[in-house]
PDB file of N, CA and C in Angstrom:
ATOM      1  N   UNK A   1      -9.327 -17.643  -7.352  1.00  0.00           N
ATOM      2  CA  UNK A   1      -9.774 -16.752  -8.405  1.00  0.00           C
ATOM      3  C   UNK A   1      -8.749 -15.631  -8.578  1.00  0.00           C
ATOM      4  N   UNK A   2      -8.362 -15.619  -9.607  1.00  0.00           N
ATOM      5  CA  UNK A   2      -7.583 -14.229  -9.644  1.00  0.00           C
ATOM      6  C   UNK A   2      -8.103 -12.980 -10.675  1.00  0.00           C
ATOM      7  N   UNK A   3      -8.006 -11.804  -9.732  1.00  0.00           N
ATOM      8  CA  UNK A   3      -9.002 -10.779 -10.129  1.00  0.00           C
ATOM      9  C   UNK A   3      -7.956  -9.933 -11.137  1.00  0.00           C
ATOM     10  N   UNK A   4      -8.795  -8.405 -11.726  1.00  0.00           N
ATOM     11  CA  UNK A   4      -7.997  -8.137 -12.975  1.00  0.00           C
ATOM     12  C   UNK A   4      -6.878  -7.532 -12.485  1.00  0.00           C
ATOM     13  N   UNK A   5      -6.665  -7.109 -11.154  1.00  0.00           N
ATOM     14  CA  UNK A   5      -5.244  -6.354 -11.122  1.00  0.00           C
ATOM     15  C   UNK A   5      -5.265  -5.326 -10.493  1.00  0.00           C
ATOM     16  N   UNK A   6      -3.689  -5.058 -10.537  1.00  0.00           N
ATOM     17  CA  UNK A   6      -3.168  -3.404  -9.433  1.00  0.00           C
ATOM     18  C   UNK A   6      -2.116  -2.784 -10.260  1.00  0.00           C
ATOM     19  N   UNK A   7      -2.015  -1.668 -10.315  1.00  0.00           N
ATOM     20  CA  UNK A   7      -0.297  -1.205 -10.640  1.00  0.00           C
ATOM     21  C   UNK A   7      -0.398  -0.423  -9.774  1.00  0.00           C
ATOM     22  N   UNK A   8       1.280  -0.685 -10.134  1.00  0.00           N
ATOM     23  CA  UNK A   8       2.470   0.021  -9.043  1.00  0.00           C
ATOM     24  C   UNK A   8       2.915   0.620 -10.069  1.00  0.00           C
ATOM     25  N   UNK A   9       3.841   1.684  -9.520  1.00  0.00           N
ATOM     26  CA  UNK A   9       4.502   3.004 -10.536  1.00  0.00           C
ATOM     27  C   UNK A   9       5.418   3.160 -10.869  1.00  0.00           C
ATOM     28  N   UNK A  10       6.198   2.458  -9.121  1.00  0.00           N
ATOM     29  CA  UNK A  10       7.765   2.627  -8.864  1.00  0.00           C
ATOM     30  C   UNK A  10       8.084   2.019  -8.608  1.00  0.00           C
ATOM     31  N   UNK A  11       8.996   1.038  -9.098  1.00  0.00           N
ATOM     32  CA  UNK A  11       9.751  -0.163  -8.375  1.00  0.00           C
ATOM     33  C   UNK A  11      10.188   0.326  -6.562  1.00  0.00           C
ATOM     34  N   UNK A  12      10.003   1.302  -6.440  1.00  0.00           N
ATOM     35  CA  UNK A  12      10.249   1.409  -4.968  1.00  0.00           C
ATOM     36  C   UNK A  12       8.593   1.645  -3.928  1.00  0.00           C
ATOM     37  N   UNK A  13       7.690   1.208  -5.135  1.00  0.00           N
ATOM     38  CA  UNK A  13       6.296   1.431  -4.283  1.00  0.00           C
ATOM     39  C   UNK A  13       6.262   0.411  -3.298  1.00  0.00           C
ATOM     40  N   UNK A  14       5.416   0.404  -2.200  1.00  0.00           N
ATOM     41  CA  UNK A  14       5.419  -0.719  -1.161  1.00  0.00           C
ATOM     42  C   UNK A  14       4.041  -0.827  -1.326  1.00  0.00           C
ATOM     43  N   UNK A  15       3.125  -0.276  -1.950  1.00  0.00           N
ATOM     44  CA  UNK A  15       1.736  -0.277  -2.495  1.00  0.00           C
ATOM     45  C   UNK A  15       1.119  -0.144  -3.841  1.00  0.00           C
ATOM     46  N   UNK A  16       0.270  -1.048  -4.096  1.00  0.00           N
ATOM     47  CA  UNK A  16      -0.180  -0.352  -5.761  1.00  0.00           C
ATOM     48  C   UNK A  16      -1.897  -0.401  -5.466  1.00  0.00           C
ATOM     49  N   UNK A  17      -2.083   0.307  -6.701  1.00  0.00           N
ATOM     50  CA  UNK A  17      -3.426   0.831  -6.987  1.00  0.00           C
ATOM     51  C   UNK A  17      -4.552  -0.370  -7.392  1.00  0.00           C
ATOM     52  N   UNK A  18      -5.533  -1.107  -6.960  1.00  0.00           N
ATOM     53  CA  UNK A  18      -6.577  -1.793  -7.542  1.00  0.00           C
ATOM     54  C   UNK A  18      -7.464  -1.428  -8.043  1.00  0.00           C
ATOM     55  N   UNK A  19      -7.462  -2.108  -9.623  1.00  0.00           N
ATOM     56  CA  UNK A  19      -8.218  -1.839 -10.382  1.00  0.00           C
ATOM     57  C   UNK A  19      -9.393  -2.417 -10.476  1.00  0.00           C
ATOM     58  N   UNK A  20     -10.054  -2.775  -9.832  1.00  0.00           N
ATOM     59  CA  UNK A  20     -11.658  -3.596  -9.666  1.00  0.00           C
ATOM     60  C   UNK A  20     -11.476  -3.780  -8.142  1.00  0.00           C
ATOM     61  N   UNK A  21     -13.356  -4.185  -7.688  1.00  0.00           N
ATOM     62  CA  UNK A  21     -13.422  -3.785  -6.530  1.00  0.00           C
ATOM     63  C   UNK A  21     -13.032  -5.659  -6.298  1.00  0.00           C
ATOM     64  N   UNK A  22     -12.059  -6.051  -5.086  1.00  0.00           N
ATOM     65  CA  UNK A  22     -11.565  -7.390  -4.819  1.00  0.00           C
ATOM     66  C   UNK A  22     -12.028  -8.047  -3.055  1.00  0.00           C
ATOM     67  N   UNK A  23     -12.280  -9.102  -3.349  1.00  0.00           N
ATOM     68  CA  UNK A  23     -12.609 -10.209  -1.651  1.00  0.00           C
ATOM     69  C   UNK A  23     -11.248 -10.770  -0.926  1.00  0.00           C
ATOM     70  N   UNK A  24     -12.093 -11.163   0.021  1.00  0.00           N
ATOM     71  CA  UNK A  24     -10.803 -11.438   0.988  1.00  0.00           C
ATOM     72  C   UNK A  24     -10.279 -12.956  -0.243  1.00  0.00           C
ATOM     73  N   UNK A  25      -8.868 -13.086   0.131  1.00  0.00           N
ATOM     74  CA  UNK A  25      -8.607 -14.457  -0.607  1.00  0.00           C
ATOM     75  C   UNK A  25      -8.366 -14.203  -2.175  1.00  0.00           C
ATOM     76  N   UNK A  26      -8.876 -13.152  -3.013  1.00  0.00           N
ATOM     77  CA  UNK A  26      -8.656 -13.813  -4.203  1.00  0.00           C
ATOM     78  C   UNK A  26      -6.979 -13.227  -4.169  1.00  0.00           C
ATOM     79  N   UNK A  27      -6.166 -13.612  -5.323  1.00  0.00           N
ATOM     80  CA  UNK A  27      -5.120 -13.314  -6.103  1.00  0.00           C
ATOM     81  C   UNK A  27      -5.355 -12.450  -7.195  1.00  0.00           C
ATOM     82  N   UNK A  28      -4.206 -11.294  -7.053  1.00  0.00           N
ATOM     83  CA  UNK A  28      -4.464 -10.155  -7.579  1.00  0.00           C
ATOM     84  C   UNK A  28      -3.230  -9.750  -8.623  1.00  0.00           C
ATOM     85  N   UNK A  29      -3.279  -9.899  -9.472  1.00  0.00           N
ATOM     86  CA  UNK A  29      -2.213  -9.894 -10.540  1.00  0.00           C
ATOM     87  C   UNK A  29      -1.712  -8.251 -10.428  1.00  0.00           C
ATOM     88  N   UNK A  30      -0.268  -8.415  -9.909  1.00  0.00           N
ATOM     89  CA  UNK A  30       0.414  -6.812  -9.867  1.00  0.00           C
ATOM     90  C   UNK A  30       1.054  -5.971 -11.092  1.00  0.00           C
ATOM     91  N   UNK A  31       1.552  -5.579 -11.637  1.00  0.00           N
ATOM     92  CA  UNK A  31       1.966  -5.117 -12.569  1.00  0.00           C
ATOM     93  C   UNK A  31       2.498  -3.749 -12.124  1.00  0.00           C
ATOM     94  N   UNK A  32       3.886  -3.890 -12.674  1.00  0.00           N
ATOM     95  CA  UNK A  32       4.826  -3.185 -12.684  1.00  0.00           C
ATOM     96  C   UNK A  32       5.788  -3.243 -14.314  1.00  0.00           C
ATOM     97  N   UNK A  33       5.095  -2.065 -15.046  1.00  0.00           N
ATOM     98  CA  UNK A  33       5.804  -2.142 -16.488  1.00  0.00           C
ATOM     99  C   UNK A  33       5.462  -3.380 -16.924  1.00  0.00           C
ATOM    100  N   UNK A  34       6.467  -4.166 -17.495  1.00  0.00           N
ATOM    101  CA  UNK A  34       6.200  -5.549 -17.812  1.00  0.00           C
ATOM    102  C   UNK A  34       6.127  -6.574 -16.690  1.00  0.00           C
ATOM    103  N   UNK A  35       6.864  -6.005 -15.667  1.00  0.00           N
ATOM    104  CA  UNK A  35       6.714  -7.192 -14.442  1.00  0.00           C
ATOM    105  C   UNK A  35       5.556  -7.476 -14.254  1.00  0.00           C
ATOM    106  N   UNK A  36       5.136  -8.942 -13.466  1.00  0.00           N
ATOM    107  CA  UNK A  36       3.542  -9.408 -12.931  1.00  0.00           C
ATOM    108  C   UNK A  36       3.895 -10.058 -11.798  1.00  0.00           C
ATOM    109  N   UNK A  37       3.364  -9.628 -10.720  1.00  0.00           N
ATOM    110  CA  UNK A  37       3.437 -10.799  -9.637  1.00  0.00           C
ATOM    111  C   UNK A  37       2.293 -11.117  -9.127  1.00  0.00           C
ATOM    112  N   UNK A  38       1.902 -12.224  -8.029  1.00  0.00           N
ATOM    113  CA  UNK A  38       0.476 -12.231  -7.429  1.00  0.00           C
ATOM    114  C   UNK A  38       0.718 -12.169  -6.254  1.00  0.00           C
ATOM    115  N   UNK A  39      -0.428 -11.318  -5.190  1.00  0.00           N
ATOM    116  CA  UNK A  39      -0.548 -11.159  -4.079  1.00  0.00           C
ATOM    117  C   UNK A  39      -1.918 -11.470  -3.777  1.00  0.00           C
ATOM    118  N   UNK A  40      -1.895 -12.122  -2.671  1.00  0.00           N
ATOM    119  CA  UNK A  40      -3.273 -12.840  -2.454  1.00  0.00           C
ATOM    120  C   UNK A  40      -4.187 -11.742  -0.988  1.00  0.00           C
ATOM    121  N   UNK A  41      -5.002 -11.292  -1.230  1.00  0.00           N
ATOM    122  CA  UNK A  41      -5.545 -10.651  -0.325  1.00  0.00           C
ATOM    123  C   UNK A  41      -5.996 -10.954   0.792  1.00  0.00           C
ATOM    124  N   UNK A  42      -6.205 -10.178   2.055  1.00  0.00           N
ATOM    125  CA  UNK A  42      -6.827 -10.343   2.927  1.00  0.00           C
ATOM    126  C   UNK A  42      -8.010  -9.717   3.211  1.00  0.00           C
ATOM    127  N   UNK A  43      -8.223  -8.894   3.009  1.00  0.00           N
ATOM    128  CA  UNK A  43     -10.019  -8.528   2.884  1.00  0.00           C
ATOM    129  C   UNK A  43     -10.042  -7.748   1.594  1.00  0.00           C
ATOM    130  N   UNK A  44     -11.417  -6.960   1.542  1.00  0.00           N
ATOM    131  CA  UNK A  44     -11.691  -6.984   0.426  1.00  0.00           C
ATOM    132  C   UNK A  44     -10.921  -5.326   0.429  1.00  0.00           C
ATOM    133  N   UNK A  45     -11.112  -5.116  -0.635  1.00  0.00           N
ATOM    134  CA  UNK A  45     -10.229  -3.846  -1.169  1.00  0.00           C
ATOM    135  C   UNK A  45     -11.417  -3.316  -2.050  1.00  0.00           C
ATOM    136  N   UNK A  46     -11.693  -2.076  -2.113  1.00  0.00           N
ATOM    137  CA  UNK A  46     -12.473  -1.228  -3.576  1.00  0.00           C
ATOM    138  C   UNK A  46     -11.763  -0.778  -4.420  1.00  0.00           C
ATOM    139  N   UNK A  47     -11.674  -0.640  -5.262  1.00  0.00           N
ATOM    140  CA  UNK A  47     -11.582   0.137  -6.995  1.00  0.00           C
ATOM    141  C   UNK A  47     -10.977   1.332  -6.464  1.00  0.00           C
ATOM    142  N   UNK A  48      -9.814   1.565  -7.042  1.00  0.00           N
ATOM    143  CA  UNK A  48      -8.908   2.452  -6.585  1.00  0.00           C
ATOM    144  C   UNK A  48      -8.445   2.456  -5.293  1.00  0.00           C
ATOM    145  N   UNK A  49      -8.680   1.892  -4.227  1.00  0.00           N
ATOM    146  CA  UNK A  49      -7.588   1.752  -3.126  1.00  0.00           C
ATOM    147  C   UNK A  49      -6.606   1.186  -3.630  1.00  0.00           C
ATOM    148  N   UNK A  50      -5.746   1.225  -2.354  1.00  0.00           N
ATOM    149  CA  UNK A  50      -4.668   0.796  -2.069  1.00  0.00           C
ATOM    150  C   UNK A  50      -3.797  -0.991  -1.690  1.00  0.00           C
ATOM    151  N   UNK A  51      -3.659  -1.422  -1.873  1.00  0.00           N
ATOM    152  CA  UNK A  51      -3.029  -2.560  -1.622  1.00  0.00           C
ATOM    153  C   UNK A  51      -1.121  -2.987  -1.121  1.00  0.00           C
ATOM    154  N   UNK A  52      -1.498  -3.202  -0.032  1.00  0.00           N
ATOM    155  CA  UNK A  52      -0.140  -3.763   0.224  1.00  0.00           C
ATOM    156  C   UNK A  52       0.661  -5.041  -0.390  1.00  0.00           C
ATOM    157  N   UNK A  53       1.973  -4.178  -1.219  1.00  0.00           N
ATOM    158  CA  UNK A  53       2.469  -5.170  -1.943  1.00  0.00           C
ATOM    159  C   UNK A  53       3.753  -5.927  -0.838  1.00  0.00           C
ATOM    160  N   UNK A  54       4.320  -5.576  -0.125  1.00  0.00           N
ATOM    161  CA  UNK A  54       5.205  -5.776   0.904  1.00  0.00           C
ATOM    162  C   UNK A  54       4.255  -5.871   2.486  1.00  0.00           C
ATOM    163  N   UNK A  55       5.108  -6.767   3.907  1.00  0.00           N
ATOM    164  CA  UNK A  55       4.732  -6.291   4.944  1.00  0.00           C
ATOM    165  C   UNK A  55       5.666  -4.713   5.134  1.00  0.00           C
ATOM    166  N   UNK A  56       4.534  -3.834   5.701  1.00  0.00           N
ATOM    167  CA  UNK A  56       5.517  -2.609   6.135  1.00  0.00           C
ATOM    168  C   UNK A  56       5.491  -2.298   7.764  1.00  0.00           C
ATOM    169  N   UNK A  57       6.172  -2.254   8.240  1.00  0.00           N
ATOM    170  CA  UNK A  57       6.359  -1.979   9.648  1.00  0.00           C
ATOM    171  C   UNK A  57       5.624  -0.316   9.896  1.00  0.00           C
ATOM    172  N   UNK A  58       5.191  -0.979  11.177  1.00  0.00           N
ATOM    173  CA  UNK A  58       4.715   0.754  12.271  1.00  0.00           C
ATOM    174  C   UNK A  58       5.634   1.949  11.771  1.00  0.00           C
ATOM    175  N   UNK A  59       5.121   2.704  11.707  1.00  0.00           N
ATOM    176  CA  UNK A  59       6.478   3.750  10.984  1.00  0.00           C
ATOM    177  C   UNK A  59       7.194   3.919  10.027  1.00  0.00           C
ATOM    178  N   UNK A  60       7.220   2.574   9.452  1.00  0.00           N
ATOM    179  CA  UNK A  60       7.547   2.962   8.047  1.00  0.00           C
ATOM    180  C   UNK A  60       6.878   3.777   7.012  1.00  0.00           C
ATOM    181  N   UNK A  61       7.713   4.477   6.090  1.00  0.00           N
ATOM    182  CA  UNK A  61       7.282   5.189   5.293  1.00  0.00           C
ATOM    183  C   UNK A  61       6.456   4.268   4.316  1.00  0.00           C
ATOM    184  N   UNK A  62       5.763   4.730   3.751  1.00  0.00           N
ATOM    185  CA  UNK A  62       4.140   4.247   2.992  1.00  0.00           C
ATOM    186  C   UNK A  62       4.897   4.691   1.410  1.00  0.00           C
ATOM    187  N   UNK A  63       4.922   3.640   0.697  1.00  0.00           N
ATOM    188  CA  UNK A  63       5.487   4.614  -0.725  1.00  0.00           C
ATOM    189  C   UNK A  63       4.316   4.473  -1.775  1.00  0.00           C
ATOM    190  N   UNK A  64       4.139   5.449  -2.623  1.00  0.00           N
ATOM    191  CA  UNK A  64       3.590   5.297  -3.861  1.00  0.00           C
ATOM    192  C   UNK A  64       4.224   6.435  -4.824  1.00  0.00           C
ATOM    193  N   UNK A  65       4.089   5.889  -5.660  1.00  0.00           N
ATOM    194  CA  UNK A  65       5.007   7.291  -6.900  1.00  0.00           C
ATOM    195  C   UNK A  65       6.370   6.974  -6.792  1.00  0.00           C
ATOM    196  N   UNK A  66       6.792   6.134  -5.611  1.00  0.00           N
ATOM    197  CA  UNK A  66       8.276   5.707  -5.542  1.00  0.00           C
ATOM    198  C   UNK A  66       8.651   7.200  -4.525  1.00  0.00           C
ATOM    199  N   UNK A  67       8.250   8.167  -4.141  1.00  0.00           N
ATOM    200  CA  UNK A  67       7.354   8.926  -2.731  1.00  0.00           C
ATOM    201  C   UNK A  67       6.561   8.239  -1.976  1.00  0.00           C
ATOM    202  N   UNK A  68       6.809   8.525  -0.294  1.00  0.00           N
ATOM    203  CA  UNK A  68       6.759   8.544   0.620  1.00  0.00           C
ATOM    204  C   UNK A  68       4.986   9.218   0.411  1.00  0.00           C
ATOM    205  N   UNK A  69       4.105   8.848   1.110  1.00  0.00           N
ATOM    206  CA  UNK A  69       2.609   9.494   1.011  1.00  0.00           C
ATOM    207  C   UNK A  69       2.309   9.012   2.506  1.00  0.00           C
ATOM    208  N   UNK A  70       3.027   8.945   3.714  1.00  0.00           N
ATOM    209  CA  UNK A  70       2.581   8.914   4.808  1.00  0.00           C
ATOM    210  C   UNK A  70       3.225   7.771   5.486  1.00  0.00           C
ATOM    211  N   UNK A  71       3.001   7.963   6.512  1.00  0.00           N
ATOM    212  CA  UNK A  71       3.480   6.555   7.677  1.00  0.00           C
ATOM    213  C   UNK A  71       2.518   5.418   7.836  1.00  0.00           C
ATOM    214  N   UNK A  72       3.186   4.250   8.536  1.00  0.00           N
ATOM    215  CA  UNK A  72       2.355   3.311   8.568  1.00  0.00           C
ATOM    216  C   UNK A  72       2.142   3.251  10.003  1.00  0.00           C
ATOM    217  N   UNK A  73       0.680   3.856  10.269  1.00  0.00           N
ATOM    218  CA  UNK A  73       0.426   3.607  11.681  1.00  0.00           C
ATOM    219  C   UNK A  73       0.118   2.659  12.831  1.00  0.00           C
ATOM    220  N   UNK A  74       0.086   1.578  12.058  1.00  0.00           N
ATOM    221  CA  UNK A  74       0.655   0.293  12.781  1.00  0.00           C
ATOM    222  C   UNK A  74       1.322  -0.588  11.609  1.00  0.00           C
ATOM    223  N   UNK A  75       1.730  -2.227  12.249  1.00  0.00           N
ATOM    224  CA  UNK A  75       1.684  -2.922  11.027  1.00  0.00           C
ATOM    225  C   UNK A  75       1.123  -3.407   9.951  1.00  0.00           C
ATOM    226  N   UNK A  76       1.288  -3.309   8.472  1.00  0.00           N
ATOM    227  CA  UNK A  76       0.912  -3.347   7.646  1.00  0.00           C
ATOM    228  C   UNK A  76       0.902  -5.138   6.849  1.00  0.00           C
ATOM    229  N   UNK A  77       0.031  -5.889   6.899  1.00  0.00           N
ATOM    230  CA  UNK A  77       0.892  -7.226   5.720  1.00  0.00           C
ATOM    231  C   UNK A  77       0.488  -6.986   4.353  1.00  0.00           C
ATOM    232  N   UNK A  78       1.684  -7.595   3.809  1.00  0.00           N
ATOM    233  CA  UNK A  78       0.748  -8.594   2.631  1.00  0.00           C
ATOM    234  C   UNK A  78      -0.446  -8.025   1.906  1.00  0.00           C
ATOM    235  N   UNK A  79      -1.427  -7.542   1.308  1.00  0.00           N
ATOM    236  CA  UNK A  79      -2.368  -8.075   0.694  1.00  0.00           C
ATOM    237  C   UNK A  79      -3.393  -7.167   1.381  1.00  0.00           C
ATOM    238  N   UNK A  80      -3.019  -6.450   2.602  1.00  0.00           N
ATOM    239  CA  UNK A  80      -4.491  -5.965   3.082  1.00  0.00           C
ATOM    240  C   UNK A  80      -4.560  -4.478   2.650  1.00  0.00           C
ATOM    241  N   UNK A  81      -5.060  -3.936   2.793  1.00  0.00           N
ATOM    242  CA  UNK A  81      -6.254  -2.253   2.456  1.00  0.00           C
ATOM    243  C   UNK A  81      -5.115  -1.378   3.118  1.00  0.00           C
ATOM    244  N   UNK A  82      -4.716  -0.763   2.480  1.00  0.00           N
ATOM    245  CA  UNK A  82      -3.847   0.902   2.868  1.00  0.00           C
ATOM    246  C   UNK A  82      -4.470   1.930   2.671  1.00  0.00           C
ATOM    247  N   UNK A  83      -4.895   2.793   3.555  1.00  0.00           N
ATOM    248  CA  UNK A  83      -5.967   3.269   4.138  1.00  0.00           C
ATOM    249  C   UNK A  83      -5.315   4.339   5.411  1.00  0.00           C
ATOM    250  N   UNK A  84      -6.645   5.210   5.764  1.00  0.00           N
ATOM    251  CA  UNK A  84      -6.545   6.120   6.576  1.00  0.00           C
ATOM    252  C   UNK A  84      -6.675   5.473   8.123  1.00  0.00           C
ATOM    253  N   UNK A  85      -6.879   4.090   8.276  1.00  0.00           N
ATOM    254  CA  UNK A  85      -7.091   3.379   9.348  1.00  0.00           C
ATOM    255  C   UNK A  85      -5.729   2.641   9.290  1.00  0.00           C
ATOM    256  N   UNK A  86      -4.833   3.006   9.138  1.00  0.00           N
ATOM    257  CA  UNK A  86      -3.385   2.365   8.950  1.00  0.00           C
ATOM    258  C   UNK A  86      -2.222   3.474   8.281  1.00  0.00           C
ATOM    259  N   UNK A  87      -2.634   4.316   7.869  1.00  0.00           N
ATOM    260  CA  UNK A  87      -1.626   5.618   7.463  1.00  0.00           C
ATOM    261  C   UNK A  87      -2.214   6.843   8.101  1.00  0.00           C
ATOM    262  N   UNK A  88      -0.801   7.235   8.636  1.00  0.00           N
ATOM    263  CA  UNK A  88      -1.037   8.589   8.736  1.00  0.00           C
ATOM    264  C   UNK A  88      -0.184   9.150   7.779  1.00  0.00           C
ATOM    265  N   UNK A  89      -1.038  10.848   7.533  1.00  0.00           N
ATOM    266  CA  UNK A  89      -0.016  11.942   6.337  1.00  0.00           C
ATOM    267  C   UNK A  89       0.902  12.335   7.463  1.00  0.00           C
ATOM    268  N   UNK A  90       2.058  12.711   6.585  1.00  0.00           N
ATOM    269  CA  UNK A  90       3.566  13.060   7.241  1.00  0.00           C
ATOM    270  C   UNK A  90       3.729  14.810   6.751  1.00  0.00           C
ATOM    271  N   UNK A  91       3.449  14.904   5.756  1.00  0.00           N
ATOM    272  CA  UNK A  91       3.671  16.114   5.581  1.00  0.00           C
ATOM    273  C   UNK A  91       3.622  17.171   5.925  1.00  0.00           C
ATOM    274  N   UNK A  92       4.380  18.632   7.167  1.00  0.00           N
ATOM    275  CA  UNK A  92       3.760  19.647   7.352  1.00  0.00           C
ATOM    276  C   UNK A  92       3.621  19.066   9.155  1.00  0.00           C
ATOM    277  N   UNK A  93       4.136  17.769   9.458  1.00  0.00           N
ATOM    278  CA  UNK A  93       4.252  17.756  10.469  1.00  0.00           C
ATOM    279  C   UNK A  93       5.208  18.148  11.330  1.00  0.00           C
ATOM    280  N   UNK A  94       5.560  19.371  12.146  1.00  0.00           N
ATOM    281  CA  UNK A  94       6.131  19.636  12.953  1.00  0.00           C
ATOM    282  C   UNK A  94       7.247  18.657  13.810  1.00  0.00           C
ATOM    283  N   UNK A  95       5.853  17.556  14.326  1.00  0.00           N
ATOM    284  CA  UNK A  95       6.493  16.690  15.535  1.00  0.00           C
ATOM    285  C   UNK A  95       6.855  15.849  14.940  1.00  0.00           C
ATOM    286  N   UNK A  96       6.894  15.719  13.672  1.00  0.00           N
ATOM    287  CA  UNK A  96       8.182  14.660  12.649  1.00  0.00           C
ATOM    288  C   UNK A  96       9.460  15.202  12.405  1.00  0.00           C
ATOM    289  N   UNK A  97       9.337  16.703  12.282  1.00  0.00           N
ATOM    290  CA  UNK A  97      10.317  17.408  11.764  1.00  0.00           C
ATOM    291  C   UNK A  97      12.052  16.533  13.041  1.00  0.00           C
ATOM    292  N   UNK A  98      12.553  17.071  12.118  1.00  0.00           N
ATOM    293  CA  UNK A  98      14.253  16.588  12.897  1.00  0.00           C
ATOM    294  C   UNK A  98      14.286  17.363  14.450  1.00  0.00           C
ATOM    295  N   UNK A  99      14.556  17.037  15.372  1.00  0.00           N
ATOM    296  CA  UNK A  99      14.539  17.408  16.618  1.00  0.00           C
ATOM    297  C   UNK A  99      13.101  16.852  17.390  1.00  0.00           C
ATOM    298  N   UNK A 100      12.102  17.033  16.368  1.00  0.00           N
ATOM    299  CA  UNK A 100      10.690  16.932  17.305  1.00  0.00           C
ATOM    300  C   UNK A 100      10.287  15.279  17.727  1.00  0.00           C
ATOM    301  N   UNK A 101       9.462  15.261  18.360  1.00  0.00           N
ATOM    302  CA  UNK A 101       9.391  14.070  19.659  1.00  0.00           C
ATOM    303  C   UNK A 101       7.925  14.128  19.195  1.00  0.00           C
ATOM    304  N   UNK A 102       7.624  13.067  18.600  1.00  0.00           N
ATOM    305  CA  UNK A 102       5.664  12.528  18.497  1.00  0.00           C
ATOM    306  C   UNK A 102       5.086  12.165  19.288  1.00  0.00           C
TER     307      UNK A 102
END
């Protein structure tokens, strides 16, 4: 089944926005400007979360806006829920700052 969709903002997003609430399994039509791709989910996602359009590694930066909106606090795949149970905010953190030790 493929559901109505996500956009992304920035060709440098590693996440886009879902637009209807989606199940594990369906295919989710992405959109970027005119681009479309499909990503097939792994659980379900709600209406306005987040969706992983890339795998992102532990630590990697989290993009949306084509900005950085937090780390990935473990690994991320494919298709699943980007979320406060998988990102942390970066901003205003000290023990991120250059020199500091997390």
């Amino acid at each position: 089944m493929v559901s109505g969709g996500a956009l992304m903002f920035s060709p440098e997003d590693n996440v886009a926005t879902i637009m209807e609430d989606v199940k594990p399994g369906a295919e989710v039509l992405v959109r970027l400007g005119k681009e479309v791709s499909k990503i097939k989910t792994l659980e379900s996602i709600p209406f306005g979360f987040k969706i992983a359009v890339s795998d992102i590694a532990k630590g990697a930066n989290v993009v949306k806006y084509g900005e950085s909106i937090g780390i990935a606090s473990r690994d991320i795949k494919q298709g699943e829920l980007v979320h406060i149970h998988n990102l942390e905010g970066a901003r205003g953190r000290g023990d991120l700052a250059k020199g500091g030790s997390k």
